[in-house]
C-alpha atoms as a PDB file:
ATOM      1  CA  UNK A   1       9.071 -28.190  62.821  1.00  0.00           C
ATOM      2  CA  UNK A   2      10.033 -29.844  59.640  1.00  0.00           C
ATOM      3  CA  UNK A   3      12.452 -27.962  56.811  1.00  0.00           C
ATOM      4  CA  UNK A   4       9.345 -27.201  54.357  1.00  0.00           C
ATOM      5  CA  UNK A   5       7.289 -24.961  57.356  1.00  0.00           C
ATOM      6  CA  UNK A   6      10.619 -23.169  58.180  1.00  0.00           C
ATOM      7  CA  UNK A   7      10.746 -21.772  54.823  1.00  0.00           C
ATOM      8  CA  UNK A   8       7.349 -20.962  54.610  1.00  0.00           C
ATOM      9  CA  UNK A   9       7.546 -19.453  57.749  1.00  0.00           C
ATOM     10  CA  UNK A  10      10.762 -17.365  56.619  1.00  0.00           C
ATOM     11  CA  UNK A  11       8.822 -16.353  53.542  1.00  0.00           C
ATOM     12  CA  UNK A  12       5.966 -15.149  54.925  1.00  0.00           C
ATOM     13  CA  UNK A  13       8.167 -12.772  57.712  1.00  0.00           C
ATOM     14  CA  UNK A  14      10.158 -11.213  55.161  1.00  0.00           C
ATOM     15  CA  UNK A  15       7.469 -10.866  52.929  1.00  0.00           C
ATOM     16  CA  UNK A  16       5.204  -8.918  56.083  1.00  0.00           C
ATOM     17  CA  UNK A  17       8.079  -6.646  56.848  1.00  0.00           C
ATOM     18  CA  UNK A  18       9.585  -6.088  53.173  1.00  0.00           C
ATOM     19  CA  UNK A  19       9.401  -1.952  52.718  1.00  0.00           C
ATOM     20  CA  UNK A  20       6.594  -0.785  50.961  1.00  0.00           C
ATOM     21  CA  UNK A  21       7.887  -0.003  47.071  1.00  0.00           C
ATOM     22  CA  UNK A  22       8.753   3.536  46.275  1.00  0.00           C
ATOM     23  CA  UNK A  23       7.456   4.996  43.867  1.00  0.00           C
ATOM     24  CA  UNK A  24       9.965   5.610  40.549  1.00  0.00           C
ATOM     25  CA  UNK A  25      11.016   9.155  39.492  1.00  0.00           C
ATOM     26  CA  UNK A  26       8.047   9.120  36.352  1.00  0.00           C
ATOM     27  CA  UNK A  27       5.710   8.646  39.629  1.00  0.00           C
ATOM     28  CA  UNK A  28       7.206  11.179  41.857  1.00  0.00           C
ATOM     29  CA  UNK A  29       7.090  13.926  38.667  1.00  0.00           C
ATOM     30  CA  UNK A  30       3.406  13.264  38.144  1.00  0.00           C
ATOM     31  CA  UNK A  31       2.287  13.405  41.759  1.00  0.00           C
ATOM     32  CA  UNK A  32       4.233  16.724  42.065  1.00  0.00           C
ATOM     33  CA  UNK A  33       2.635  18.132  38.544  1.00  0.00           C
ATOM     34  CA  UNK A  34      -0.356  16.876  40.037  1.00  0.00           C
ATOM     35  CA  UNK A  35      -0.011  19.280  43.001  1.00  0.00           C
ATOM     36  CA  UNK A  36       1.131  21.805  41.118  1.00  0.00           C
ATOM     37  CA  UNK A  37      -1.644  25.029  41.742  1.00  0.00           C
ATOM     38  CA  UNK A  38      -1.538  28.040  38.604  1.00  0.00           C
ATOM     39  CA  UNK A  39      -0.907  31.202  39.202  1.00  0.00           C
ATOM     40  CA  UNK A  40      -3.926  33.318  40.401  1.00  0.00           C
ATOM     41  CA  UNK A  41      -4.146  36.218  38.046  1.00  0.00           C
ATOM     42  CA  UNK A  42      -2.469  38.853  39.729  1.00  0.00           C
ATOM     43  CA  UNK A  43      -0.471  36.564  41.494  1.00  0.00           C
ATOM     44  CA  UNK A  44       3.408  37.402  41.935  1.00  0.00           C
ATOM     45  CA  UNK A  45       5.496  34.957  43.796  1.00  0.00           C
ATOM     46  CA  UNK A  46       8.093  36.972  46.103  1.00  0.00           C
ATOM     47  CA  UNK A  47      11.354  35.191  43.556  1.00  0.00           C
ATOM     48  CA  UNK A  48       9.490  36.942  40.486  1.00  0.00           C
ATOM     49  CA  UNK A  49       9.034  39.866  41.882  1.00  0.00           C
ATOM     50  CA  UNK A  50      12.534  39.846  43.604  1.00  0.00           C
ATOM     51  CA  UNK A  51      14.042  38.638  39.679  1.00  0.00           C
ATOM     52  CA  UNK A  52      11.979  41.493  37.778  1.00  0.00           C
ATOM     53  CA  UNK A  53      13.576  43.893  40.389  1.00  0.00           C
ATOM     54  CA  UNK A  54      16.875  42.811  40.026  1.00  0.00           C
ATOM     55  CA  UNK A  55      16.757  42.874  36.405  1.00  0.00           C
ATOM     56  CA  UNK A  56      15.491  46.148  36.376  1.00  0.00           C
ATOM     57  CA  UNK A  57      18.232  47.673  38.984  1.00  0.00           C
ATOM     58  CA  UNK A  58      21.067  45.613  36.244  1.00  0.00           C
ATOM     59  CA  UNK A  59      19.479  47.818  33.360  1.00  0.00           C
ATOM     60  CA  UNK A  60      19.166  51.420  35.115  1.00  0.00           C
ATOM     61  CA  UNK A  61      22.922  50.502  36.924  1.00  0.00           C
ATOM     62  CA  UNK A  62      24.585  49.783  34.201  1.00  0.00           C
ATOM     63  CA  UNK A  63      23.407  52.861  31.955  1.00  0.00           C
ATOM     64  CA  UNK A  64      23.756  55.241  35.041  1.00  0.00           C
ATOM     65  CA  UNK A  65      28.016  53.510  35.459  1.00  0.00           C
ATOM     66  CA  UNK A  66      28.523  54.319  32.311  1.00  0.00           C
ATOM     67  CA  UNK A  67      27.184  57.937  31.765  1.00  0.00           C
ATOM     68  CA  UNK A  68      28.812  57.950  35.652  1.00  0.00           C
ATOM     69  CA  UNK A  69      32.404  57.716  33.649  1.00  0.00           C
ATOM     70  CA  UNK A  70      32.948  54.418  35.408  1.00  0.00           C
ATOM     71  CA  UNK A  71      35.962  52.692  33.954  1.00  0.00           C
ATOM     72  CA  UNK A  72      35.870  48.455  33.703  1.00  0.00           C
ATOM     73  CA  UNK A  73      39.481  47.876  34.026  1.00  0.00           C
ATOM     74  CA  UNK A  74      40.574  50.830  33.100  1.00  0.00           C
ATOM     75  CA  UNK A  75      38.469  51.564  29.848  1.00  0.00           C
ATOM     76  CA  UNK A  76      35.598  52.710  28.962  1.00  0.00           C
ATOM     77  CA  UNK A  77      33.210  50.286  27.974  1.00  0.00           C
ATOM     78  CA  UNK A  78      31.257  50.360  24.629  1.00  0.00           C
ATOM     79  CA  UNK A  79      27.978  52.193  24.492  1.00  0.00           C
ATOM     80  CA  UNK A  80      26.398  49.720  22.335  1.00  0.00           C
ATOM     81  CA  UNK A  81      27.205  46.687  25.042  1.00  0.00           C
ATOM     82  CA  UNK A  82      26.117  48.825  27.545  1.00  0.00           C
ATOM     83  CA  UNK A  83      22.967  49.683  25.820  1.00  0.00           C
ATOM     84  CA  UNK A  84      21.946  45.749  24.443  1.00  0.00           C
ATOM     85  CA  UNK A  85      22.616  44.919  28.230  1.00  0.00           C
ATOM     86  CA  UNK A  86      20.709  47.252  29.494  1.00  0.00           C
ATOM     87  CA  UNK A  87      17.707  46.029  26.871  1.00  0.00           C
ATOM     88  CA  UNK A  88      18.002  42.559  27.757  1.00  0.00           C
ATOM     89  CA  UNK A  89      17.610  43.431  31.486  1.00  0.00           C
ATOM     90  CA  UNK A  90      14.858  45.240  30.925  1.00  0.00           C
ATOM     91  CA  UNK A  91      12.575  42.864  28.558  1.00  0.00           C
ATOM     92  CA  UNK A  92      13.805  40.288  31.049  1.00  0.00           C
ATOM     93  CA  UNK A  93      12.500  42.594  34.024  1.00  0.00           C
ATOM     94  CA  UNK A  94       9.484  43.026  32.172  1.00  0.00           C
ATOM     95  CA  UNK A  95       8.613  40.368  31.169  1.00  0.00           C
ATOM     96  CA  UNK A  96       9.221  38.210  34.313  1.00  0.00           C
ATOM     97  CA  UNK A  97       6.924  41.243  35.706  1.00  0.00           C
ATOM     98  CA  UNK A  98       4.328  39.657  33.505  1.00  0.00           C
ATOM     99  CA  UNK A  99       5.135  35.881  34.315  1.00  0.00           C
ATOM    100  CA  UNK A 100       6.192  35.341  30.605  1.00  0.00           C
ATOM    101  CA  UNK A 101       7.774  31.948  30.636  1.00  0.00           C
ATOM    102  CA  UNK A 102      10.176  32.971  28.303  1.00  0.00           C
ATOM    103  CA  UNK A 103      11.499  35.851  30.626  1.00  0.00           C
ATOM    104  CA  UNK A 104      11.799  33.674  33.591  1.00  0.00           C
ATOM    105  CA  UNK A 105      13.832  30.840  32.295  1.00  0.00           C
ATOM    106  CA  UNK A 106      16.228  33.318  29.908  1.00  0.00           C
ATOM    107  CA  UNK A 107      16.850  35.217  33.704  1.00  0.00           C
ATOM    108  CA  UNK A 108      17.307  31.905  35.061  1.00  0.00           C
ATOM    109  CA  UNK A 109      19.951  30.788  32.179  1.00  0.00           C
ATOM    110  CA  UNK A 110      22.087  33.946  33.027  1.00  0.00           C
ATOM    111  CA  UNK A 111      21.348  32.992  36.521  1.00  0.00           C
ATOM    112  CA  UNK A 112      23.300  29.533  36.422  1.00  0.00           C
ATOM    113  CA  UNK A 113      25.769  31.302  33.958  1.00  0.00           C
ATOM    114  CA  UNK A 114      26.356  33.832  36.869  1.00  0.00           C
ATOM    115  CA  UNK A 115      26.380  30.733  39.542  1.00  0.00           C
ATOM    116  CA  UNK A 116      29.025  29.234  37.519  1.00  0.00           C
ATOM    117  CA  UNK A 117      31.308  32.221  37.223  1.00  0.00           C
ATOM    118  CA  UNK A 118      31.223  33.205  40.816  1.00  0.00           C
ATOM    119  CA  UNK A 119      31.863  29.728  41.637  1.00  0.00           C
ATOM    120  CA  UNK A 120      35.195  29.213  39.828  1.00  0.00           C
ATOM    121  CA  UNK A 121      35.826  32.839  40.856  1.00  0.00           C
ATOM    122  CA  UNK A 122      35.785  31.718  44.488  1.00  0.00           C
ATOM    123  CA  UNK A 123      38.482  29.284  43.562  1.00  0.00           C
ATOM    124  CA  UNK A 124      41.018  32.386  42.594  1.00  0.00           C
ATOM    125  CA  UNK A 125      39.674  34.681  44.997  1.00  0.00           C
ATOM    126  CA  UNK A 126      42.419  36.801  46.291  1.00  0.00           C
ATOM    127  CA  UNK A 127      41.335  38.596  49.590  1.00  0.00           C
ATOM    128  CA  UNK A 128      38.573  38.292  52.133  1.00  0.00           C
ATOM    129  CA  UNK A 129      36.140  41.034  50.316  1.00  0.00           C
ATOM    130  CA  UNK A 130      36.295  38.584  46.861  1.00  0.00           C
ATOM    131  CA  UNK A 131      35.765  35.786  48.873  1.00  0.00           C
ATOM    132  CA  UNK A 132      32.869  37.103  50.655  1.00  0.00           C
ATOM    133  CA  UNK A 133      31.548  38.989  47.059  1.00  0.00           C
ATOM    134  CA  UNK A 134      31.575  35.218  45.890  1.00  0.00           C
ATOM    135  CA  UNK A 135      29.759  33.678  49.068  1.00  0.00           C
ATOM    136  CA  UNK A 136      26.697  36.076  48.374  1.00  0.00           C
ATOM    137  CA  UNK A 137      26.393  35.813  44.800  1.00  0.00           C
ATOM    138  CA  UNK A 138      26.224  32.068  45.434  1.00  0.00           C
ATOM    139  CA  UNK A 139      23.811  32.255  48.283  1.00  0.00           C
ATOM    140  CA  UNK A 140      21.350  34.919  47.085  1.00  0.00           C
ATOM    141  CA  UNK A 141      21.836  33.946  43.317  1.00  0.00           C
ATOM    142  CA  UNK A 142      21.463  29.788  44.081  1.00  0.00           C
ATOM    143  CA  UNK A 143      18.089  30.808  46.645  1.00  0.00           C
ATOM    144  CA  UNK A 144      17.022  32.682  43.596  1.00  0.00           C
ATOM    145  CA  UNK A 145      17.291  30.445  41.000  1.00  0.00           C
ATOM    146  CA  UNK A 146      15.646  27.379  42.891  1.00  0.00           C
ATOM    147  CA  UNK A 147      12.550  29.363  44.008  1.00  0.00           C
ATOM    148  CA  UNK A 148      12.110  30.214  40.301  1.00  0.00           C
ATOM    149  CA  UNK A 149      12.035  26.564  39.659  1.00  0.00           C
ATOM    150  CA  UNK A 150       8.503  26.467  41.289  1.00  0.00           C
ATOM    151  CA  UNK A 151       7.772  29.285  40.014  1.00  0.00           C
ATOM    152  CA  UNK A 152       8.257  28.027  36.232  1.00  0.00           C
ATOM    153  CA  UNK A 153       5.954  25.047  36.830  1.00  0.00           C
ATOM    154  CA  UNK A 154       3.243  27.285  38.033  1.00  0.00           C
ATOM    155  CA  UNK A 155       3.076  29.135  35.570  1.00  0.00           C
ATOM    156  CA  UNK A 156       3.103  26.305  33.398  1.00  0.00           C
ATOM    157  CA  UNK A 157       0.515  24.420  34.763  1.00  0.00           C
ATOM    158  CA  UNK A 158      -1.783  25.624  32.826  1.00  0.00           C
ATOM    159  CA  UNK A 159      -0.546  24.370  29.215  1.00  0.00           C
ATOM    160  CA  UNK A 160       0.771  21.014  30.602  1.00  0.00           C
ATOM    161  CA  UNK A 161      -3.503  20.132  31.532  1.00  0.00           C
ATOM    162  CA  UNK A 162      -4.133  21.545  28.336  1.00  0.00           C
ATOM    163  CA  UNK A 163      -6.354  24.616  29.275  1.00  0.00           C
END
């Protein structure tokens, strides 16, 4: 077998076995947008409902702590804080309720703010029940957030095909 057929032959093996090409991240985003499905009116994912909720028991707790006397490091906290908190929550449980896009990625901003603070929390944690406080703020909070990551794109869907 002379030197030229070698190479050919080499050529042609690698060029039969050589992976088939992956496709680049632009590819991968349009093939999942592509498979994105809207919302079905009516439709409530289990993370918005689970989000509205939350937001909602945030509003109610906070106003109930503080007319419950409940002292944040000793002091009472301000009525108006407690009161714009309470607000936010509340349009934020609302309008998550109503798969307002708005709602769901504010609540998913304090989300990741939240993520972050129990996070480098962990790090100073003094005794087991911090520790463990952290751990499920983390897990539940970090489940939460990524589910309503689909559920941003759904409801999306919509205006990115131009309906």
């Amino acid at each position: 077998m002379g030197r030229r057929s070698r190479k050919q032959s080499l050529a042609e093996a690698s060029a039969q076995s050589a992976p088939k090409k992956r496709p680049s991240g632009a590819e991968r985003d349009e093939i999942a947008r592509a498979e994105l499905k809207p919302l079905a009116p009516g439709e409530r994912p289990l993370a918005v409902q689970l989000a509205s909720g939350l937001a909602a028991l945030l509003a109610l707790a906070n106003v109930a702590f503080y007319f419950g006397g409940v002292e944040v490091q000793g002091q009472k906290p301000a009525l108006l804080g407690v009161l714009a908190f309470a607000a936010v929550m509340a349009l934020a449980a609302w309008g998550m309720w109503n798969l307002r896009y708005w709602a769901l990625l504010g609540f998913q901003a304090l989300l990741a703010m939240t993520l972050v603070i129990s996070g480098l929390s962990l790090m100073v944690a003094g005794n087991l029940l911090a520790v463990v406080l952290c751990v499920a703020i983390l897990l539940g909070g970090g489940w939460l957030f990524w589910k309503l990551i689909r559920v941003l794109g759904r409801v999306k869907v919509p205006a990115l095909r131009g309906d």
